[in-house]
PDB file of N, CA and C in Angstrom:
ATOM      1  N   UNK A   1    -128.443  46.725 139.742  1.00  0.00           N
ATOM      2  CA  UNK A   1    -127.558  46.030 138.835  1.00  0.00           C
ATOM      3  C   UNK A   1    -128.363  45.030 138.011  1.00  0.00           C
ATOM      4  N   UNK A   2    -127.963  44.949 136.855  1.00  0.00           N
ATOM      5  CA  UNK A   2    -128.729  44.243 136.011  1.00  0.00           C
ATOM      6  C   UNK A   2    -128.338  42.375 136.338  1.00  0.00           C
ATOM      7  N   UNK A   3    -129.282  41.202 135.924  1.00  0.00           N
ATOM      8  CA  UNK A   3    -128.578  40.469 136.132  1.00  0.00           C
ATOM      9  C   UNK A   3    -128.355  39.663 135.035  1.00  0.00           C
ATOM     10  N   UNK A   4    -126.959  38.844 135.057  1.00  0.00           N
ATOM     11  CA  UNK A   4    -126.407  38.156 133.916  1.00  0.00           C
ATOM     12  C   UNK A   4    -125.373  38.614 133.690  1.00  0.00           C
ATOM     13  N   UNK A   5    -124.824  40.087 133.945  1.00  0.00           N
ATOM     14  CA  UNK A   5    -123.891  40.618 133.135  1.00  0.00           C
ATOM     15  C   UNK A   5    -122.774  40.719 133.374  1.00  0.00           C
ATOM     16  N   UNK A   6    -123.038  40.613 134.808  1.00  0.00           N
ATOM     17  CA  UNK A   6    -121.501  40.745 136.204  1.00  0.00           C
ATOM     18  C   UNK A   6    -120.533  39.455 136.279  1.00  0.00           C
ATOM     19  N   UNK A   7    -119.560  39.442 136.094  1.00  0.00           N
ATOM     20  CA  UNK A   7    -118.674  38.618 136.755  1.00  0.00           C
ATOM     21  C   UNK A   7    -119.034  37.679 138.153  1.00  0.00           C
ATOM     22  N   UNK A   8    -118.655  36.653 138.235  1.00  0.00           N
ATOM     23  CA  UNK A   8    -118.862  35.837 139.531  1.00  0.00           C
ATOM     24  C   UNK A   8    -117.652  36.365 140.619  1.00  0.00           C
ATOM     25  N   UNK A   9    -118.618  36.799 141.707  1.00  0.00           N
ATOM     26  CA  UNK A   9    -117.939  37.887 142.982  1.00  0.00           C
ATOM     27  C   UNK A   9    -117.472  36.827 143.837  1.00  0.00           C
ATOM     28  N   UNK A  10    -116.313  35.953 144.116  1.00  0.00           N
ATOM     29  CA  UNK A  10    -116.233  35.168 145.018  1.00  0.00           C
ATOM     30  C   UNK A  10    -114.637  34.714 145.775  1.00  0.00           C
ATOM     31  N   UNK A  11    -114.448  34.229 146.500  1.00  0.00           N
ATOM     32  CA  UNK A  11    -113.711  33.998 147.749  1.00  0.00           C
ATOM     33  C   UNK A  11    -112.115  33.385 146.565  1.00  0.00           C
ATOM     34  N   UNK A  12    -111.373  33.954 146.664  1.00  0.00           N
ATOM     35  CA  UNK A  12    -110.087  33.539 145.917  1.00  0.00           C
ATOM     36  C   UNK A  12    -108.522  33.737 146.455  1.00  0.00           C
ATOM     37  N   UNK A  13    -107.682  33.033 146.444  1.00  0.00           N
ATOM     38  CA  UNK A  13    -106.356  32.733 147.219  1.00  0.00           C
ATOM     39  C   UNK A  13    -105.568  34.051 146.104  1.00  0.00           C
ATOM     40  N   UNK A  14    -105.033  34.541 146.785  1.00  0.00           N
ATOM     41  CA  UNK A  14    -103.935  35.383 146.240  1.00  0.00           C
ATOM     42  C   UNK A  14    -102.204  34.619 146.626  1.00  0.00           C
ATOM     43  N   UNK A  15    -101.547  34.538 146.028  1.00  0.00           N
ATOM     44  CA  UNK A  15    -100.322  33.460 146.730  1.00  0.00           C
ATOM     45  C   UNK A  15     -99.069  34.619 145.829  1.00  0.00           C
ATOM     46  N   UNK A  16     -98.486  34.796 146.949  1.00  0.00           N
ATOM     47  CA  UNK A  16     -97.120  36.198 146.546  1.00  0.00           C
ATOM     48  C   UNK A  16     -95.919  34.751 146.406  1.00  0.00           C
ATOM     49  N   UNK A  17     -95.696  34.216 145.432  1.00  0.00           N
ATOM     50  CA  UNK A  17     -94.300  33.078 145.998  1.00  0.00           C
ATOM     51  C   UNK A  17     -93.251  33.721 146.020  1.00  0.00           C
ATOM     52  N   UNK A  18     -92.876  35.339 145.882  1.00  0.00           N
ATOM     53  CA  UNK A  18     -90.917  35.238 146.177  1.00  0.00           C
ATOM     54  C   UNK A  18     -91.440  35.409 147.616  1.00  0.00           C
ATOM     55  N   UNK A  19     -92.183  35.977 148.185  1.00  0.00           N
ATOM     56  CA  UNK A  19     -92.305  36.158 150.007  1.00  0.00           C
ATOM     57  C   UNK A  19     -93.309  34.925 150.397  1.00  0.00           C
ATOM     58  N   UNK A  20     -93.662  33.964 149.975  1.00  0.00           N
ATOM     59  CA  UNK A  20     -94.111  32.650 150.580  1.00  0.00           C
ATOM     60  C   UNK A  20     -95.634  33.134 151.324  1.00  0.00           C
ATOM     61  N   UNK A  21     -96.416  34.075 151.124  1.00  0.00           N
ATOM     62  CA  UNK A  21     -97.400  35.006 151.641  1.00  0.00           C
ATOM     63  C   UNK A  21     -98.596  34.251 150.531  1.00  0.00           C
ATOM     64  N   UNK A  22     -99.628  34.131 151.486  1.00  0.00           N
ATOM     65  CA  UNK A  22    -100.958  33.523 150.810  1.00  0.00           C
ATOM     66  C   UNK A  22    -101.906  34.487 151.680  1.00  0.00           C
ATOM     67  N   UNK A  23    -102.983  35.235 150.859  1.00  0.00           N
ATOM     68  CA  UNK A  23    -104.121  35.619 151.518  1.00  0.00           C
ATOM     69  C   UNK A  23    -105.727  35.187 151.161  1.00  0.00           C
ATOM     70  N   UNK A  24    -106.236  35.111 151.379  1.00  0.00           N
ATOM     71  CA  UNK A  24    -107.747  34.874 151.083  1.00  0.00           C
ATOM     72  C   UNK A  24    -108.376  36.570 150.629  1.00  0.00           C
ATOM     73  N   UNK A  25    -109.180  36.661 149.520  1.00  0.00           N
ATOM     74  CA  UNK A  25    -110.010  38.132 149.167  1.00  0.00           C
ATOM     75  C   UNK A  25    -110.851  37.677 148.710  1.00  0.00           C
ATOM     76  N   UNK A  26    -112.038  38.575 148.275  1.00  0.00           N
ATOM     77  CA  UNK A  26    -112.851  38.395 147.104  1.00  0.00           C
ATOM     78  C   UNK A  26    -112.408  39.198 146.153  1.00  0.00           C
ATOM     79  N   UNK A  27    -112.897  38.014 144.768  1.00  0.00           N
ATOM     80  CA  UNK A  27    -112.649  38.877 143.696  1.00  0.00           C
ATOM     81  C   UNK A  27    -113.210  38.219 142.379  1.00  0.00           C
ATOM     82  N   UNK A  28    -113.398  39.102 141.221  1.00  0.00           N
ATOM     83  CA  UNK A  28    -113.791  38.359 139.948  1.00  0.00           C
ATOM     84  C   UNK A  28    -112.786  37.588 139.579  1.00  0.00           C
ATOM     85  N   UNK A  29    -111.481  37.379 139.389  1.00  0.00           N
ATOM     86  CA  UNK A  29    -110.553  36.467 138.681  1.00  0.00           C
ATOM     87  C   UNK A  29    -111.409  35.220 139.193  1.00  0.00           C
ATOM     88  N   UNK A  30    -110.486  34.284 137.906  1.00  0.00           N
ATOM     89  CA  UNK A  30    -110.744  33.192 137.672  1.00  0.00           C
ATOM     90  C   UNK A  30    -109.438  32.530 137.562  1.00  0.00           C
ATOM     91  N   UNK A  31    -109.445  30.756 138.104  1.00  0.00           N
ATOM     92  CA  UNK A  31    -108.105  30.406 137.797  1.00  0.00           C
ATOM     93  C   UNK A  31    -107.948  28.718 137.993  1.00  0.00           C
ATOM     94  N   UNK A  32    -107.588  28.289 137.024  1.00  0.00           N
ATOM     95  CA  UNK A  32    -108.124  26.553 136.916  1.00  0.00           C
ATOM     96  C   UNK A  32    -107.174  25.805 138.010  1.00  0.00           C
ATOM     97  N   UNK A  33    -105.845  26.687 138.653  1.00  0.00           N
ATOM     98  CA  UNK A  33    -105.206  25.948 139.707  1.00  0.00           C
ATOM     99  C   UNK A  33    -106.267  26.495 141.144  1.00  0.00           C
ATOM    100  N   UNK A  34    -106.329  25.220 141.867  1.00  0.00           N
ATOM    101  CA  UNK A  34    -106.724  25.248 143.219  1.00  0.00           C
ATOM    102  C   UNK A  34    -105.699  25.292 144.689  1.00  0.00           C
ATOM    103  N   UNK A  35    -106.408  25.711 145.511  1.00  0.00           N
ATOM    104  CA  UNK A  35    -105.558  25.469 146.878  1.00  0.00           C
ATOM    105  C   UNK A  35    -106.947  25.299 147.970  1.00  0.00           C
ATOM    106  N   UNK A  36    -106.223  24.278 148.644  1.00  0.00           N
ATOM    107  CA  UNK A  36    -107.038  23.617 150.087  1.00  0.00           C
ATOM    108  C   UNK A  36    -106.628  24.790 151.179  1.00  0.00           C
ATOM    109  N   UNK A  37    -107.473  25.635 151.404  1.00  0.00           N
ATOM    110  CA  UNK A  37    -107.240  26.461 152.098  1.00  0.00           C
ATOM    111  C   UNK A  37    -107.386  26.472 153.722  1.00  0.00           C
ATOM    112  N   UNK A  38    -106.996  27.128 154.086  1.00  0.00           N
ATOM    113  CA  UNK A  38    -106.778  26.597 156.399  1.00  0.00           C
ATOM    114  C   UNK A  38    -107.955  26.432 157.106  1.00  0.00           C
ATOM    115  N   UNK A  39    -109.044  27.029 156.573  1.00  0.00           N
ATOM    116  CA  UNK A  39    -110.255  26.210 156.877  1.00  0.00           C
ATOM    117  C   UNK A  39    -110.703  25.152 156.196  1.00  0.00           C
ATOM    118  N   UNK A  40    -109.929  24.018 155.360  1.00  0.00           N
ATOM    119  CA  UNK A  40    -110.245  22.928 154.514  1.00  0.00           C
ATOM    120  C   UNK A  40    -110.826  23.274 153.049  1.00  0.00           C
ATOM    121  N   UNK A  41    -111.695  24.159 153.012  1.00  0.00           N
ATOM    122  CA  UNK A  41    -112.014  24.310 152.133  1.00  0.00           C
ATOM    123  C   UNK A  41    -111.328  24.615 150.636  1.00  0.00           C
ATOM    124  N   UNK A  42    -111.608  24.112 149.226  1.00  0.00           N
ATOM    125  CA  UNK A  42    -111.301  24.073 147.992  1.00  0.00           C
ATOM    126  C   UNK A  42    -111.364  25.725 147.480  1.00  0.00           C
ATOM    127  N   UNK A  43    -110.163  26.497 147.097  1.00  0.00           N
ATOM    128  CA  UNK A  43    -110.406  27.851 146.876  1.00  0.00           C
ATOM    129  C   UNK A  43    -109.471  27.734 145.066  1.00  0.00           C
ATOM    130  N   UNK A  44    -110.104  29.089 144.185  1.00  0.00           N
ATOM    131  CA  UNK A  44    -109.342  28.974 143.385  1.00  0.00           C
ATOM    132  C   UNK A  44    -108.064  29.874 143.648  1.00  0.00           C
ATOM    133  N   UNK A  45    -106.800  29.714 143.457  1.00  0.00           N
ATOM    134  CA  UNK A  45    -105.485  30.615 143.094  1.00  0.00           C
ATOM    135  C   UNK A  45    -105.015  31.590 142.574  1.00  0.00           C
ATOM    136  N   UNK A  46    -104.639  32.381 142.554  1.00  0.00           N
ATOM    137  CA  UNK A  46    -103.923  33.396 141.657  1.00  0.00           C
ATOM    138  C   UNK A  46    -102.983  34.047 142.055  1.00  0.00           C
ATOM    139  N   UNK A  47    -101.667  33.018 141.492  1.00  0.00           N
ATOM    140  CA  UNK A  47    -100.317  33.543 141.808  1.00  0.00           C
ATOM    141  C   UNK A  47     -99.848  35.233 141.203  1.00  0.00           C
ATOM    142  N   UNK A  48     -98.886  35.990 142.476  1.00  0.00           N
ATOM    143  CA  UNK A  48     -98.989  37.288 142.027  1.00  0.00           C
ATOM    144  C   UNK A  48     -97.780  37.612 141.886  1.00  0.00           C
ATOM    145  N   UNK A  49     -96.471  38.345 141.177  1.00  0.00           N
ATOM    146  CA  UNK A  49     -95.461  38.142 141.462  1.00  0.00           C
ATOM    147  C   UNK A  49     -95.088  39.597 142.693  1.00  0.00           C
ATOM    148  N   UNK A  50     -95.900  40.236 143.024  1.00  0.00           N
ATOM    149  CA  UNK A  50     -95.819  41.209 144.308  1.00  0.00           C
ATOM    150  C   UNK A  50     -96.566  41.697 144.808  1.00  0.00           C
ATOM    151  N   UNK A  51     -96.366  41.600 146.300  1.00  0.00           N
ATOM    152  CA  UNK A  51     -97.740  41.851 147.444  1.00  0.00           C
ATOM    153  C   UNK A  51     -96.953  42.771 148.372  1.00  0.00           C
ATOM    154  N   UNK A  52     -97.932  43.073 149.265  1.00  0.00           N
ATOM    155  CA  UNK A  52     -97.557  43.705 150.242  1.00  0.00           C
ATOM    156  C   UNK A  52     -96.220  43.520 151.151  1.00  0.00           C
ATOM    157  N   UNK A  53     -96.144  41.986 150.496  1.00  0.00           N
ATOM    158  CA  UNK A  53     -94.902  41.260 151.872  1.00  0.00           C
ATOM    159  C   UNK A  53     -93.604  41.336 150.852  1.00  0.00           C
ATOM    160  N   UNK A  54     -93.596  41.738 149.898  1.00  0.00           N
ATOM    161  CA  UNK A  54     -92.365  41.625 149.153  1.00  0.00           C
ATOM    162  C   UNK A  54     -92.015  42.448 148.461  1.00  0.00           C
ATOM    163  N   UNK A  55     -93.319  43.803 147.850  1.00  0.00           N
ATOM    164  CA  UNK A  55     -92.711  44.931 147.542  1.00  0.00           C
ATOM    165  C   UNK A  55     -92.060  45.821 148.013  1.00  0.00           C
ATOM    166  N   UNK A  56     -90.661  46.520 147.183  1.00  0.00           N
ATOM    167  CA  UNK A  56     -89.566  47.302 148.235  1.00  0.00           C
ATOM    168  C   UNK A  56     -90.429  48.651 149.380  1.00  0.00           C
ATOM    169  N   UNK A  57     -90.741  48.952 148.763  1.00  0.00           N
ATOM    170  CA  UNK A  57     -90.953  49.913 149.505  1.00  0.00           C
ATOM    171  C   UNK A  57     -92.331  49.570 150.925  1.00  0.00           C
ATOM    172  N   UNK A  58     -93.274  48.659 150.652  1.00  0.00           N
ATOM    173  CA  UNK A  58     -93.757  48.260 152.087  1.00  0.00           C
ATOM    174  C   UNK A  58     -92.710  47.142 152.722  1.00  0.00           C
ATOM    175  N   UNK A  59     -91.764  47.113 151.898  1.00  0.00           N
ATOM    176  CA  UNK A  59     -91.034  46.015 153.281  1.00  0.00           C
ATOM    177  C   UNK A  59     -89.610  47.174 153.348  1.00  0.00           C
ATOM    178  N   UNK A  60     -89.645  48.069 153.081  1.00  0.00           N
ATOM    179  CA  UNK A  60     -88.361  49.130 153.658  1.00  0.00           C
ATOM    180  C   UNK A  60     -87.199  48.753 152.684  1.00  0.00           C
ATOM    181  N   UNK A  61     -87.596  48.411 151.835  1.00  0.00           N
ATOM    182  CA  UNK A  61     -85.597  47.854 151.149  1.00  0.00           C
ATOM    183  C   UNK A  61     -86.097  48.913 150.092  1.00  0.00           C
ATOM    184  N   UNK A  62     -86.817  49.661 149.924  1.00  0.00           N
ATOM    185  CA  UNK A  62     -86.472  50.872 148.890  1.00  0.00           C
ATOM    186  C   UNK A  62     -85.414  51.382 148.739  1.00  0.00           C
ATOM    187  N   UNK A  63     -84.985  51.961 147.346  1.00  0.00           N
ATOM    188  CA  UNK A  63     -83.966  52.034 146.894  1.00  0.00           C
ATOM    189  C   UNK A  63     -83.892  53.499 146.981  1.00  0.00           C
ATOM    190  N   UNK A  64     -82.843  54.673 148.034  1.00  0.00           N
ATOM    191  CA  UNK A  64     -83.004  56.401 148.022  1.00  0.00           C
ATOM    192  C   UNK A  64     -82.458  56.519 146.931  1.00  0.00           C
ATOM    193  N   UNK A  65     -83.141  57.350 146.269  1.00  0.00           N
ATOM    194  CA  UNK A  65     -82.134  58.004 144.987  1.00  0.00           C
ATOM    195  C   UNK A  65     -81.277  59.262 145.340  1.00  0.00           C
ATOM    196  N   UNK A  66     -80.440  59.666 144.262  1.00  0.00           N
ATOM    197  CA  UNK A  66     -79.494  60.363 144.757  1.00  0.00           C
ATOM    198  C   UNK A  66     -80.445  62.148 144.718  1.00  0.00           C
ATOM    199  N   UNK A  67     -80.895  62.056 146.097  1.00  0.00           N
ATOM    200  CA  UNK A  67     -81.546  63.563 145.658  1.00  0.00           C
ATOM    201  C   UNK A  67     -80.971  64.675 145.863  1.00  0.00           C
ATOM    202  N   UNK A  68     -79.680  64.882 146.492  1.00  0.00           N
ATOM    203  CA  UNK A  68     -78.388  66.279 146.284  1.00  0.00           C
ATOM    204  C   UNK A  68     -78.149  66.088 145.057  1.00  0.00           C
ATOM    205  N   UNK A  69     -77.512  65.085 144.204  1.00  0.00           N
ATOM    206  CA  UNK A  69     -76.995  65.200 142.888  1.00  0.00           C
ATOM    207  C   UNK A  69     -78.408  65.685 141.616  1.00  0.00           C
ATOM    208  N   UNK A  70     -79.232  65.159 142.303  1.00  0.00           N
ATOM    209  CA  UNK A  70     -80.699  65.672 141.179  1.00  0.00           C
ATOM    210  C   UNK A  70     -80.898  67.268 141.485  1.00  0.00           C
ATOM    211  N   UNK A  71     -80.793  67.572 142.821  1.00  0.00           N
ATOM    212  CA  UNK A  71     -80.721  68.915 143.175  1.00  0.00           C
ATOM    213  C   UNK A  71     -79.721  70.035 142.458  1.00  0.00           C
ATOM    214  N   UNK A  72     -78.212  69.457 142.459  1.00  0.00           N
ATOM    215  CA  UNK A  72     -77.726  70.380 141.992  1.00  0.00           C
ATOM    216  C   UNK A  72     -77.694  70.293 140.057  1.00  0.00           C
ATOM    217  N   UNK A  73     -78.205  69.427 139.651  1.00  0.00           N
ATOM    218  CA  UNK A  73     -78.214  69.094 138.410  1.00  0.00           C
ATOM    219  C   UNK A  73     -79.208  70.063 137.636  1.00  0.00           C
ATOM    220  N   UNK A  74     -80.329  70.289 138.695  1.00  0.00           N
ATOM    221  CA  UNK A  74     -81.150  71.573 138.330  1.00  0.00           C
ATOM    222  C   UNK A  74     -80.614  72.377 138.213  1.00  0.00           C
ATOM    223  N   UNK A  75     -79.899  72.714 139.573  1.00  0.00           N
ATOM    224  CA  UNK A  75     -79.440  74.314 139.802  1.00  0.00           C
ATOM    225  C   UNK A  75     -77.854  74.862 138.534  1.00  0.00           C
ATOM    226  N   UNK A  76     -77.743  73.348 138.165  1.00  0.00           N
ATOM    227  CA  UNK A  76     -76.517  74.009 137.347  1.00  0.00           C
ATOM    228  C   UNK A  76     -77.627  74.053 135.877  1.00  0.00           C
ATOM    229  N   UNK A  77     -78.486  72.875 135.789  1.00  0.00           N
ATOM    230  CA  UNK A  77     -79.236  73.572 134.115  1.00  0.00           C
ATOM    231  C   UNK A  77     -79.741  74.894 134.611  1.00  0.00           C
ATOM    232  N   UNK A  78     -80.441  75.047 135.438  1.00  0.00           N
ATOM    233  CA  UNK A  78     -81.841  76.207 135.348  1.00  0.00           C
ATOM    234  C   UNK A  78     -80.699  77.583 136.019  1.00  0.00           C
ATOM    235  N   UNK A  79     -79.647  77.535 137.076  1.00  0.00           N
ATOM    236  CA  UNK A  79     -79.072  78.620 137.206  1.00  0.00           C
ATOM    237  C   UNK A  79     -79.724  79.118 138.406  1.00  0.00           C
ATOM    238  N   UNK A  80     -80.532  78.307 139.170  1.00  0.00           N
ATOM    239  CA  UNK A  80     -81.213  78.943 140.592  1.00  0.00           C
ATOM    240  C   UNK A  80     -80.250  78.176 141.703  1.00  0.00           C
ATOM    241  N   UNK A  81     -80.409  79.559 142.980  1.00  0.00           N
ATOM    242  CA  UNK A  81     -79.597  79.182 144.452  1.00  0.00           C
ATOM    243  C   UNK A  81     -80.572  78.620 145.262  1.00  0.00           C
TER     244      UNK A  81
END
């Protein structure tokens, strides 16, 4: 890798606020709000509006769609049993 050209690779708060969920990653973002993180230390932020803890379908509140009515909606356009 060449150097100069890369982004700064480093330790950053991910914070989900509708599920109250904070994680620690690495990553290139950048972000002028801070958080004092559980080992004391000064980390930068980056609020997300969905994570693992609040999107429907990893937390089970997915929404079934109607798949008999999509089924027969075929079978009456296309004409197959």
């Amino acid at each position: 890798m060449k150097n100069g050209i890369h982004p700064a690779y480093r330790p950053v708060v991910f914070r989900d606020k509708a599920a109250g969920l904070s994680f620690l990653t690495r990553s290139t973002l950048t972000s002028a709000s801070t958080v004092v993180w559980e080992d004391g230390t000064v980390r930068p932020v980056v609020d997300v509006e969905t994570s693992s803890a609040s999107h429907p379908v990893w937390t089970g509140r997915a929404r079934v769609l109607d798949q008999a009515g999509r089924i027969e909606q075929y079978r009456r356009r296309y004409g197959r049993d």
